[in-house]
C-alpha atoms as a PDB file:
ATOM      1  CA  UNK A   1       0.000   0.000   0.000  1.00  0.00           C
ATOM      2  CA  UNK A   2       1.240   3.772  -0.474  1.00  0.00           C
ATOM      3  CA  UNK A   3       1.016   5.925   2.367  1.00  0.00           C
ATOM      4  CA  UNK A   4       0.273   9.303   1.056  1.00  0.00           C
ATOM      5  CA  UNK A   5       3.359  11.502   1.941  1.00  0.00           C
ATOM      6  CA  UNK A   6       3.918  15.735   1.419  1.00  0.00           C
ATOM      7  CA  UNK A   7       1.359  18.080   1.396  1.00  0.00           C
ATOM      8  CA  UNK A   8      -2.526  16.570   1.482  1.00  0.00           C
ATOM      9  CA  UNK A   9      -5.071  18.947   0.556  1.00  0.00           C
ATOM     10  CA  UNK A  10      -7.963  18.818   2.651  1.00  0.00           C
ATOM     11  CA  UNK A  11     -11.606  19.382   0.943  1.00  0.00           C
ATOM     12  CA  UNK A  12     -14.272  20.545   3.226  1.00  0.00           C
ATOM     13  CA  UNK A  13     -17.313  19.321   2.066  1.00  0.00           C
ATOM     14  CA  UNK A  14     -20.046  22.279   2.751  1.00  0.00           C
ATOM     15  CA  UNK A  15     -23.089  21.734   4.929  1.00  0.00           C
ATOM     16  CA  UNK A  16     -25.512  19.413   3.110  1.00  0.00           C
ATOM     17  CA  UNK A  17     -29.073  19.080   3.057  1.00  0.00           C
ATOM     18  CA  UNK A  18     -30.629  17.916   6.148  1.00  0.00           C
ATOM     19  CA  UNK A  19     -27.443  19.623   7.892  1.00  0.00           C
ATOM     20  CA  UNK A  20     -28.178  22.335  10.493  1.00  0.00           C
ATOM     21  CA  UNK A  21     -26.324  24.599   8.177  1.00  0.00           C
ATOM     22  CA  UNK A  22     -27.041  23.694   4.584  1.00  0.00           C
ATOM     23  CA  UNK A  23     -25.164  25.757   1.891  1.00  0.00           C
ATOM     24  CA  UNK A  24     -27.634  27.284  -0.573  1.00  0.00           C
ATOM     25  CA  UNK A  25     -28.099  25.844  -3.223  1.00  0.00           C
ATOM     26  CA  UNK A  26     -27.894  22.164  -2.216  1.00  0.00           C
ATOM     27  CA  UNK A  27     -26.387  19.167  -3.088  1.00  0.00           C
ATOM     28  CA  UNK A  28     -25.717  20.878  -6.772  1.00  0.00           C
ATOM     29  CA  UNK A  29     -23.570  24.291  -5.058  1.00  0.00           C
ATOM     30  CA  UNK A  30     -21.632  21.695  -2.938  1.00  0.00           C
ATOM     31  CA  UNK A  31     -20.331  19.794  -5.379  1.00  0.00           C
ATOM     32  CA  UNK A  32     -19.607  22.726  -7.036  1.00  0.00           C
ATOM     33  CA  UNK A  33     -17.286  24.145  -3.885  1.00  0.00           C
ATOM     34  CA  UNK A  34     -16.017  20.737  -3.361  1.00  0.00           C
ATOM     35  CA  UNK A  35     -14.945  20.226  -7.284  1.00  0.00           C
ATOM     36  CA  UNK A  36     -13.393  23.863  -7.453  1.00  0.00           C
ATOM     37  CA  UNK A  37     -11.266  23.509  -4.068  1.00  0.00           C
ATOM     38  CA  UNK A  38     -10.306  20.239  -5.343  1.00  0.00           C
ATOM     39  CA  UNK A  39      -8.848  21.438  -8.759  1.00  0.00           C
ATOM     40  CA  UNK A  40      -7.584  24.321  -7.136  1.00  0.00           C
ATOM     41  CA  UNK A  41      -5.448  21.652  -4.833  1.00  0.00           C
ATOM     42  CA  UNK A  42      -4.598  19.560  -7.813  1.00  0.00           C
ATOM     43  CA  UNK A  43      -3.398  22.372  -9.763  1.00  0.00           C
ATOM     44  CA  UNK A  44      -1.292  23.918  -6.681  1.00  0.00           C
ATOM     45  CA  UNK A  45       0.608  20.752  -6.441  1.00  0.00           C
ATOM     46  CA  UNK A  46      -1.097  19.056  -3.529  1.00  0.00           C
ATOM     47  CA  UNK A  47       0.536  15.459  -3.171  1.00  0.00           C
ATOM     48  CA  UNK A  48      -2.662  13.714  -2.433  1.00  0.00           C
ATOM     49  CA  UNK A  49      -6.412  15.024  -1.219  1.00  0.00           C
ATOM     50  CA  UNK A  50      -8.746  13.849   1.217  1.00  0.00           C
ATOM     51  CA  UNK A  51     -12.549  14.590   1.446  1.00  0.00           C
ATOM     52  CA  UNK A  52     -14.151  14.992   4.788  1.00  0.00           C
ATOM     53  CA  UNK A  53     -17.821  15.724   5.567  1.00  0.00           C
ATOM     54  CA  UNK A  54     -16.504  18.779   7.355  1.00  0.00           C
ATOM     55  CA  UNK A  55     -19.318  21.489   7.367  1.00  0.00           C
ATOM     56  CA  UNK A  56     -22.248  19.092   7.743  1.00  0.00           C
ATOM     57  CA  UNK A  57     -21.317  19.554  11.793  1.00  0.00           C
ATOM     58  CA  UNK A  58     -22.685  18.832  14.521  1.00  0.00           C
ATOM     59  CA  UNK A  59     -21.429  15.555  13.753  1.00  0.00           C
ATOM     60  CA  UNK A  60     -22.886  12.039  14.652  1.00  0.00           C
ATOM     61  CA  UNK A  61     -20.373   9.671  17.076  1.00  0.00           C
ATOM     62  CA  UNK A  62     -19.995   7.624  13.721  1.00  0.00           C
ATOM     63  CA  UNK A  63     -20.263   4.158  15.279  1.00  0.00           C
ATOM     64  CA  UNK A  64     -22.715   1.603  15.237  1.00  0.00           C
ATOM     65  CA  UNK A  65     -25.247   3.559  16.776  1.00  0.00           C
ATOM     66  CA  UNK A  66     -24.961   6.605  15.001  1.00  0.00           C
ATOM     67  CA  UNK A  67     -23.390   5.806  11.049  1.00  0.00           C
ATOM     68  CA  UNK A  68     -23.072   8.539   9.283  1.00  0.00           C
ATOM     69  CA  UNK A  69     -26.478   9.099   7.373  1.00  0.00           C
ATOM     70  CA  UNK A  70     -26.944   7.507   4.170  1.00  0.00           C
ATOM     71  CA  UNK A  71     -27.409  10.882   1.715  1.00  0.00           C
ATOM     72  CA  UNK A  72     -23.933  12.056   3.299  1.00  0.00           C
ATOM     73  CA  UNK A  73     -22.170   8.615   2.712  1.00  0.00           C
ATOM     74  CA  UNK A  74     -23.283   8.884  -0.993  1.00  0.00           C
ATOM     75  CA  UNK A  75     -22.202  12.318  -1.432  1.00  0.00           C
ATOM     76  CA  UNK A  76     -18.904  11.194  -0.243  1.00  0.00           C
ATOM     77  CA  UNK A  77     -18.647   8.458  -2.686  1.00  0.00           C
ATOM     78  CA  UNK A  78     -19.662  10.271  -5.646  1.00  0.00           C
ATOM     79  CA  UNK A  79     -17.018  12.694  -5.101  1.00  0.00           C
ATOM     80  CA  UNK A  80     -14.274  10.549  -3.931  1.00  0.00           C
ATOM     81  CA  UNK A  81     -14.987   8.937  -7.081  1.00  0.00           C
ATOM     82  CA  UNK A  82     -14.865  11.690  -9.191  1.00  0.00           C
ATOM     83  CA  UNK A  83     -11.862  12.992  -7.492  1.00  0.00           C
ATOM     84  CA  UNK A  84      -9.825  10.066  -8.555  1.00  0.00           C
ATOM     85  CA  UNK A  85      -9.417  11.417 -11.925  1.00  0.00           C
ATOM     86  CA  UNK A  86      -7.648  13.742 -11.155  1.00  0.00           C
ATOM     87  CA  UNK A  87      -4.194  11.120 -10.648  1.00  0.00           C
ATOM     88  CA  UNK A  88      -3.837  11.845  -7.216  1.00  0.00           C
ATOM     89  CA  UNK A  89      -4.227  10.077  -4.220  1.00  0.00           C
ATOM     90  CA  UNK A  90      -7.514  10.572  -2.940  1.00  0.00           C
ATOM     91  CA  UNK A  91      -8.727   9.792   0.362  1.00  0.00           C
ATOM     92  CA  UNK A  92     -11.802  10.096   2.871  1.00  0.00           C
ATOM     93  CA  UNK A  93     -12.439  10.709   6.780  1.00  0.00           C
ATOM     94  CA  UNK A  94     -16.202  10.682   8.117  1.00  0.00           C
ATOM     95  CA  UNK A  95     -16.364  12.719  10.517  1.00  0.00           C
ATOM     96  CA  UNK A  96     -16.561  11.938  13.387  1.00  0.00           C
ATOM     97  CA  UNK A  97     -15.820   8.759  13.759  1.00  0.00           C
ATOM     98  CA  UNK A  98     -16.874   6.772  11.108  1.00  0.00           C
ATOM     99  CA  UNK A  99     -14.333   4.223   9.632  1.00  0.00           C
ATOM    100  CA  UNK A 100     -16.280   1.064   8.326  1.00  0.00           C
ATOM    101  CA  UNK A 101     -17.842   3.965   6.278  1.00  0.00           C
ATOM    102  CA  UNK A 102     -14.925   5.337   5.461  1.00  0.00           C
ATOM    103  CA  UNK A 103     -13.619   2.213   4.417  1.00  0.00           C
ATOM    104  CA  UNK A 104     -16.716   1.140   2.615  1.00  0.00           C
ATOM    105  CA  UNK A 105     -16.473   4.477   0.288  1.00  0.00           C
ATOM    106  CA  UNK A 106     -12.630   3.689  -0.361  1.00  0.00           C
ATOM    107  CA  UNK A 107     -13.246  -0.091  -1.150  1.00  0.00           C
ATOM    108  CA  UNK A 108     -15.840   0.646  -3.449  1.00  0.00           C
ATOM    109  CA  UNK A 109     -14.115   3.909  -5.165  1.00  0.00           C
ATOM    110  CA  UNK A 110     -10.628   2.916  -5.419  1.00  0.00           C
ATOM    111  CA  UNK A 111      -9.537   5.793  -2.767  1.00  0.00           C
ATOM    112  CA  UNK A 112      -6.286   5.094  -1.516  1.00  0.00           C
ATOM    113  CA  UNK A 113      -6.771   5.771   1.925  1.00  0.00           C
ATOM    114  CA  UNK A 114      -9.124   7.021   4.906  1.00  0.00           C
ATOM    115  CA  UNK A 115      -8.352   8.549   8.052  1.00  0.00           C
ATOM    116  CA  UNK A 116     -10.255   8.036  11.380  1.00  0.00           C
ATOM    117  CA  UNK A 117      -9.683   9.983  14.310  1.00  0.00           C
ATOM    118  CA  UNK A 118     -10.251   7.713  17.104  1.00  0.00           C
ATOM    119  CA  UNK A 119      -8.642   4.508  16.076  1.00  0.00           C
ATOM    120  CA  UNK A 120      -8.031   2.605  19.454  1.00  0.00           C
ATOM    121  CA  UNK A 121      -8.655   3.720  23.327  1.00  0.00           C
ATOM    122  CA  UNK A 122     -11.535   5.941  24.017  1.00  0.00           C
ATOM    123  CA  UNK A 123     -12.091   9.789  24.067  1.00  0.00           C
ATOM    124  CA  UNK A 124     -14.514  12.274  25.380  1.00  0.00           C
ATOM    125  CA  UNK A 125     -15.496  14.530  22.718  1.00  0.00           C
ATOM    126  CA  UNK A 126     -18.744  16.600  21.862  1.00  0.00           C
ATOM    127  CA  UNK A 127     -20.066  13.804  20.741  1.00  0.00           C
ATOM    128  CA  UNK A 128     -20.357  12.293  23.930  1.00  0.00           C
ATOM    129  CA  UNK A 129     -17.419   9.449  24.522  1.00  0.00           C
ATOM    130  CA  UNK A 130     -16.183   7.299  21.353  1.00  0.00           C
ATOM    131  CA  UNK A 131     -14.118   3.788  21.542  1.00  0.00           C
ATOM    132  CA  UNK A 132     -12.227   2.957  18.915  1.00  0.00           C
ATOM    133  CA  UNK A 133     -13.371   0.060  16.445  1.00  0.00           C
ATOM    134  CA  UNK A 134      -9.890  -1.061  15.229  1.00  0.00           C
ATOM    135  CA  UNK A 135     -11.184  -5.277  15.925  1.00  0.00           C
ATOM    136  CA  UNK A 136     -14.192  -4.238  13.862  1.00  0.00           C
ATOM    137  CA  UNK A 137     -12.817  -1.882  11.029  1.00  0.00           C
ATOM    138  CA  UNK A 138      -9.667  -4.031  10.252  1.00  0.00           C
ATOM    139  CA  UNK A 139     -11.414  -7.038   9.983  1.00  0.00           C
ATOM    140  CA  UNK A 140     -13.974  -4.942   7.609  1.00  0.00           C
ATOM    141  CA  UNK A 141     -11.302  -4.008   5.471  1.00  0.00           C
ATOM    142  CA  UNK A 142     -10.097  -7.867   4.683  1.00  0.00           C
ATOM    143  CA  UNK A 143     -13.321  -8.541   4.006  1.00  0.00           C
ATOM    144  CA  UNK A 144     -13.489  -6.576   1.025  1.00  0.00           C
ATOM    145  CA  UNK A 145     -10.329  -7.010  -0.110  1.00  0.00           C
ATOM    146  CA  UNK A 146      -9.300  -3.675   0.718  1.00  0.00           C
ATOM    147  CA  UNK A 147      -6.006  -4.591   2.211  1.00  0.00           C
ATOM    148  CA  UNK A 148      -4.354  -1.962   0.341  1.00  0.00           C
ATOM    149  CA  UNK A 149      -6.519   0.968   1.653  1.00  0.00           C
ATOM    150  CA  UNK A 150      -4.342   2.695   4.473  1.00  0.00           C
ATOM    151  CA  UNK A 151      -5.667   3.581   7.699  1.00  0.00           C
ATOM    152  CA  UNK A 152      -4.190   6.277   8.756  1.00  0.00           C
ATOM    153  CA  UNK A 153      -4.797   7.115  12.582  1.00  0.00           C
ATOM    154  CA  UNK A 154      -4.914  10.033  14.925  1.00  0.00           C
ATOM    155  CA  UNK A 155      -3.297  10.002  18.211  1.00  0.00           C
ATOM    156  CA  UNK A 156      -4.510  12.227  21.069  1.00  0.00           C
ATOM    157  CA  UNK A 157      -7.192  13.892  18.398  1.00  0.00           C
ATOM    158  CA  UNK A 158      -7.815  17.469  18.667  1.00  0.00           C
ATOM    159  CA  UNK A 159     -10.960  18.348  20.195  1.00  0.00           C
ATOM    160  CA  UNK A 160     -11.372  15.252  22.285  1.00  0.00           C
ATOM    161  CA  UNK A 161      -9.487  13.981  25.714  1.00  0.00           C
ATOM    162  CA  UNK A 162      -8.604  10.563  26.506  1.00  0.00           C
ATOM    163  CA  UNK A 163     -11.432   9.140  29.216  1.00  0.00           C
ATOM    164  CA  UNK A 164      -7.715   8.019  31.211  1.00  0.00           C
ATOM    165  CA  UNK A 165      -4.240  10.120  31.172  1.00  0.00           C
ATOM    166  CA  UNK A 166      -2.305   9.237  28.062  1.00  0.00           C
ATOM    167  CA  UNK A 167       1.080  10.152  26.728  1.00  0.00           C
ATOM    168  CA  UNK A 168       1.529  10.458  23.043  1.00  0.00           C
ATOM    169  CA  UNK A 169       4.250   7.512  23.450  1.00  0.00           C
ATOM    170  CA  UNK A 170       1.962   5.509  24.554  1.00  0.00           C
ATOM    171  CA  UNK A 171      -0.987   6.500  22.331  1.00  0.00           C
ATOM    172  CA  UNK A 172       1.273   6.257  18.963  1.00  0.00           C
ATOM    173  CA  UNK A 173       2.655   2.859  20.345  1.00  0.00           C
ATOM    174  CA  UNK A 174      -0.900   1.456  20.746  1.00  0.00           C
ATOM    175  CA  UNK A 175      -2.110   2.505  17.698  1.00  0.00           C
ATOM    176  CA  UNK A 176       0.560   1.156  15.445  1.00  0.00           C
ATOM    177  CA  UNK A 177       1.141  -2.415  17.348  1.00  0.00           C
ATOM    178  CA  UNK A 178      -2.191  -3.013  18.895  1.00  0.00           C
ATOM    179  CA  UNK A 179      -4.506  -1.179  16.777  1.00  0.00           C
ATOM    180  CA  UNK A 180      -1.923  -2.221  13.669  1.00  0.00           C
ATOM    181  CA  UNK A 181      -2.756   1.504  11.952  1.00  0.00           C
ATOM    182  CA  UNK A 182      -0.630   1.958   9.012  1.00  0.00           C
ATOM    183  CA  UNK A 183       0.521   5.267   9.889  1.00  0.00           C
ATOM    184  CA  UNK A 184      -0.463   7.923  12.998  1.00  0.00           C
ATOM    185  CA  UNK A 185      -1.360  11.695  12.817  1.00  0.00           C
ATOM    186  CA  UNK A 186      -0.467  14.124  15.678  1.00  0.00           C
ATOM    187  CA  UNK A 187      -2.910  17.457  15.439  1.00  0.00           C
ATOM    188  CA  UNK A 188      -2.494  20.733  17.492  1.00  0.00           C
ATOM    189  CA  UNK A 189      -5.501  21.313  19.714  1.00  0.00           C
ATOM    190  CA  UNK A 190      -8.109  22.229  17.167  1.00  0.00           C
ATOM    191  CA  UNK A 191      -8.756  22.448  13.499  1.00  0.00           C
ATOM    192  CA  UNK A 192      -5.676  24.613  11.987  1.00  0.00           C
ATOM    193  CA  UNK A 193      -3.860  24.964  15.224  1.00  0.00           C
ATOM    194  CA  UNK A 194      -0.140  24.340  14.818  1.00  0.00           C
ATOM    195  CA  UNK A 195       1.426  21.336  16.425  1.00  0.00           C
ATOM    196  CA  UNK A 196       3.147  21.316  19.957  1.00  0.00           C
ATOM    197  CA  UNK A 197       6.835  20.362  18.733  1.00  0.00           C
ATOM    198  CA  UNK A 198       7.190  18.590  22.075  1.00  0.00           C
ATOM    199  CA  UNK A 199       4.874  16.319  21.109  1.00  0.00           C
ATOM    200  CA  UNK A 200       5.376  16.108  17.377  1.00  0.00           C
ATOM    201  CA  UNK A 201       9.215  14.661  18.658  1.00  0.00           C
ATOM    202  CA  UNK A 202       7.852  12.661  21.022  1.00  0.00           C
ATOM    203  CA  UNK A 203       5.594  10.653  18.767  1.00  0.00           C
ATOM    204  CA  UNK A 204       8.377  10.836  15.933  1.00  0.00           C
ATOM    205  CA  UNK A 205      10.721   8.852  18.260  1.00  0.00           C
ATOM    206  CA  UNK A 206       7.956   6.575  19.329  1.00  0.00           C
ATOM    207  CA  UNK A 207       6.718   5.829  15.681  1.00  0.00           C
ATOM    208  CA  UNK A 208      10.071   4.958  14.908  1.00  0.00           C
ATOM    209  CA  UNK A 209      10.256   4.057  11.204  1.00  0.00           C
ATOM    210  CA  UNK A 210       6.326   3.900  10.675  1.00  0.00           C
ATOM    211  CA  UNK A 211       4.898   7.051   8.515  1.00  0.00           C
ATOM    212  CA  UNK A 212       4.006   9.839  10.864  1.00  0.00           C
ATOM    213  CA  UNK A 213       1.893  12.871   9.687  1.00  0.00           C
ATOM    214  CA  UNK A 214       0.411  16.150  11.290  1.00  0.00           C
ATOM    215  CA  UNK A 215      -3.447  16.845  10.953  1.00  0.00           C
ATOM    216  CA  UNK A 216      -3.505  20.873  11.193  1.00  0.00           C
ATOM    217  CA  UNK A 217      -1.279  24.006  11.702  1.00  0.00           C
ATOM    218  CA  UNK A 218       1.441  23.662   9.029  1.00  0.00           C
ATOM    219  CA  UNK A 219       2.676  26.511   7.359  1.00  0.00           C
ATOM    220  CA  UNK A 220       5.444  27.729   5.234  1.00  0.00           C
ATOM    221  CA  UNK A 221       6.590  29.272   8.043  1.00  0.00           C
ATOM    222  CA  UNK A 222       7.153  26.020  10.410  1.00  0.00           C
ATOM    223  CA  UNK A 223       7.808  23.810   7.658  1.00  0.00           C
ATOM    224  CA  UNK A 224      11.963  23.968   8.195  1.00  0.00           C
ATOM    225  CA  UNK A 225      11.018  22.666  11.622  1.00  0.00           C
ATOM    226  CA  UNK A 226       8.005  20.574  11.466  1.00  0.00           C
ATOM    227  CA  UNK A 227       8.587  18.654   7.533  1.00  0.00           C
ATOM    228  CA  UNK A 228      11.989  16.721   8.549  1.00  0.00           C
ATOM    229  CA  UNK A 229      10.238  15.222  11.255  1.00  0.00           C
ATOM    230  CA  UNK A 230       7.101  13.854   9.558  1.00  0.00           C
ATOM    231  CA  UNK A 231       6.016  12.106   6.433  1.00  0.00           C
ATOM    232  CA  UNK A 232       3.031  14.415   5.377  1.00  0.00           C
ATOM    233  CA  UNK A 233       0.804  16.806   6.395  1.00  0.00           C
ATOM    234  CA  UNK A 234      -2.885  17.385   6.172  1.00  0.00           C
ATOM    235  CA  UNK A 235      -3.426  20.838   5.350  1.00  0.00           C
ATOM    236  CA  UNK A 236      -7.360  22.820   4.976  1.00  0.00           C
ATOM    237  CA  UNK A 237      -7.563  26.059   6.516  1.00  0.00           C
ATOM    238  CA  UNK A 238      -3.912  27.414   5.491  1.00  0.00           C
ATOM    239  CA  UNK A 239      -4.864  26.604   2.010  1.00  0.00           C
ATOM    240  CA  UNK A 240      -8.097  28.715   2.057  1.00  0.00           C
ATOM    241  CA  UNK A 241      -7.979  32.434   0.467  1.00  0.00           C
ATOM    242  CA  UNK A 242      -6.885  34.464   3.344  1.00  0.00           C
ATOM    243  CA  UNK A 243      -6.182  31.764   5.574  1.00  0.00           C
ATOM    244  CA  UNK A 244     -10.372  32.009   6.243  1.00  0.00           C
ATOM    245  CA  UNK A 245     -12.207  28.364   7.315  1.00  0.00           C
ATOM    246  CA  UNK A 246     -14.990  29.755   5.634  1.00  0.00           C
ATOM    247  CA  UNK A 247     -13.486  30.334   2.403  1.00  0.00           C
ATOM    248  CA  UNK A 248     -12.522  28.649  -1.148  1.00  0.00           C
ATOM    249  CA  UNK A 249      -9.077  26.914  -1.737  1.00  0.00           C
ATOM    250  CA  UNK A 250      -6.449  29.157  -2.974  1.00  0.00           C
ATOM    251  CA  UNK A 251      -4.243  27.907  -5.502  1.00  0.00           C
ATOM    252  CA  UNK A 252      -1.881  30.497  -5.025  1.00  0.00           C
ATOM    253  CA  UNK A 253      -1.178  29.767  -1.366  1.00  0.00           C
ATOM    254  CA  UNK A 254      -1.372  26.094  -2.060  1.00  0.00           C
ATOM    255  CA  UNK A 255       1.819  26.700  -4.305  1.00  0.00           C
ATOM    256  CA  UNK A 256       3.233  28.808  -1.432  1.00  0.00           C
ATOM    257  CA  UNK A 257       3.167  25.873   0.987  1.00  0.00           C
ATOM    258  CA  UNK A 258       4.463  23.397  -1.789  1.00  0.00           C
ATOM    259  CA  UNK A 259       6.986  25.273  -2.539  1.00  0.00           C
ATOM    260  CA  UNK A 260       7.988  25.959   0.821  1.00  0.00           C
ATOM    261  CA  UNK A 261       7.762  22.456   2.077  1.00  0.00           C
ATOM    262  CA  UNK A 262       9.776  20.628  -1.034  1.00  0.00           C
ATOM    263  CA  UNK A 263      12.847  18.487   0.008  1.00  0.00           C
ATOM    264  CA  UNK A 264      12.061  18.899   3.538  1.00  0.00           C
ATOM    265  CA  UNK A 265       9.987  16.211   4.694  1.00  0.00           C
ATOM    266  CA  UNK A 266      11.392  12.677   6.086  1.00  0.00           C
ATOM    267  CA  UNK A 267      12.740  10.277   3.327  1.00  0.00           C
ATOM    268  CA  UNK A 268      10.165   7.143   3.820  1.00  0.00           C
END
């Protein structure tokens, strides 16, 4: 399997119907956003893209009790699909916590990847507390022959606490020999915050020679200190025009941050 390495460009999938906060325009303007920032990513020189259900918050626990619903799911899949076209590779993450559907939407679209935030242990989060399904989703995965589809974990997720103290030693440890994750992601403490470096060395030295990535916070600015230390990072809000959550991809900064971060990350 390839583990996606460099700069992944995050697509934030707007609020779709039946979301609190729909975008006008329905499910036709929101492919329309998601296509754009997804060429715009592309063209920038993103190494690979993932999709997330991002603005269709607040966000269902994603396990067996609460899937996430079945109009979102096929949103997802249409797009991923589409997205593979563009020779990249694409991936998913259902927020919050959904990996069999995650993997179900990769197996059946030829995505390359997913990532779930709460892999092993258990966290309290807004959505109430969420357990990790690793016994569950890895088995999924051989099931449909999706073997090749990487799981690629978080550790000590952003906006969520570990129901018992934790250190990221530990937590990447777990996740990569118990939980047998293909490769862990260390976050700051919310969406684009930048990553504690503590932390970020901490996990490097207990990940060893596994693929470690950051979920949020890079910029051209930290990349001669964060890249050599990781594989790849996931990268959404930086991307945006302005630097704005709220706002379309920028190609231009995109290029910015490519630019800035080639020949620096860790040689896998």
């Amino acid at each position: 399997m390839d583990i996606p390495r460099g700069v992944i460009g995050v697509v934030h999938v707007p609020g779709l119907p039946g979301d609190p906060r729909p975008v006008p325009g329905g499910f036709d303007e929101a492919w329309r956003r998601s296509i754009a920032d997804a060429r715009a990513l592309a063209s920038g020189g993103v190494s690979a893209i993932i999709v997330e259900n991002f603005g269709s918050a607040p966000f269902t626990k994603g396990d067996a009790s609460a899937r996430v619903p079945p109009h979102q799911t096929a949103f997802l899949a249409r797009l991923v699909a589409e997205l593979t076209a563009l020779g990249l590779p694409v991936g998913v993450n259902c927020l919050r916590n959904d990996a069999m559907t995650a993997l179900g939407i990769a197996a059946a679209t030829g995505a390359a990847f997913v990532r779930v935030n709460v892999h092993v242990g258990a966290y309290v989060t807004d959505q109430g507390l969420i357990e990790g399904e690793a016994a569950a989703t890895l088995r999924y995965r051989s099931s449909l022959g999706a073997d090749h589809v990487a799981i690629l974990a978080d550790v000590l997720v952003k906006h969520a606490a570990p129901l018992a103290p934790l250190s990221v030693r530990d937590a990447v440890e777990d996740t990569l020999h118990r939980g047998l994750a293909d490769a862990v992601i260390v976050s700051g403490r919310a969406t684009g915050a930048r990553v504690d470096e503590a932390r970020l060395r901490d996990a490097r030295d207990a990940a060893g020679d596994a693929p470690l990535l950051i979920g949020s916070g890079l910029t051209p600015a930290d990349a001669p200190t964060l890249c050599p230390l990781i594989d790849g990072a996931f990268v959404g809000t930086w991307l945006k025009r302005d630097g704005a959550l709220s706002n379309p991809v920028d190609e231009a900064r995109v290029r910015a941050l490519v630019d800035a971060t080639r020949g620096l990350f860790r040689a896998g």
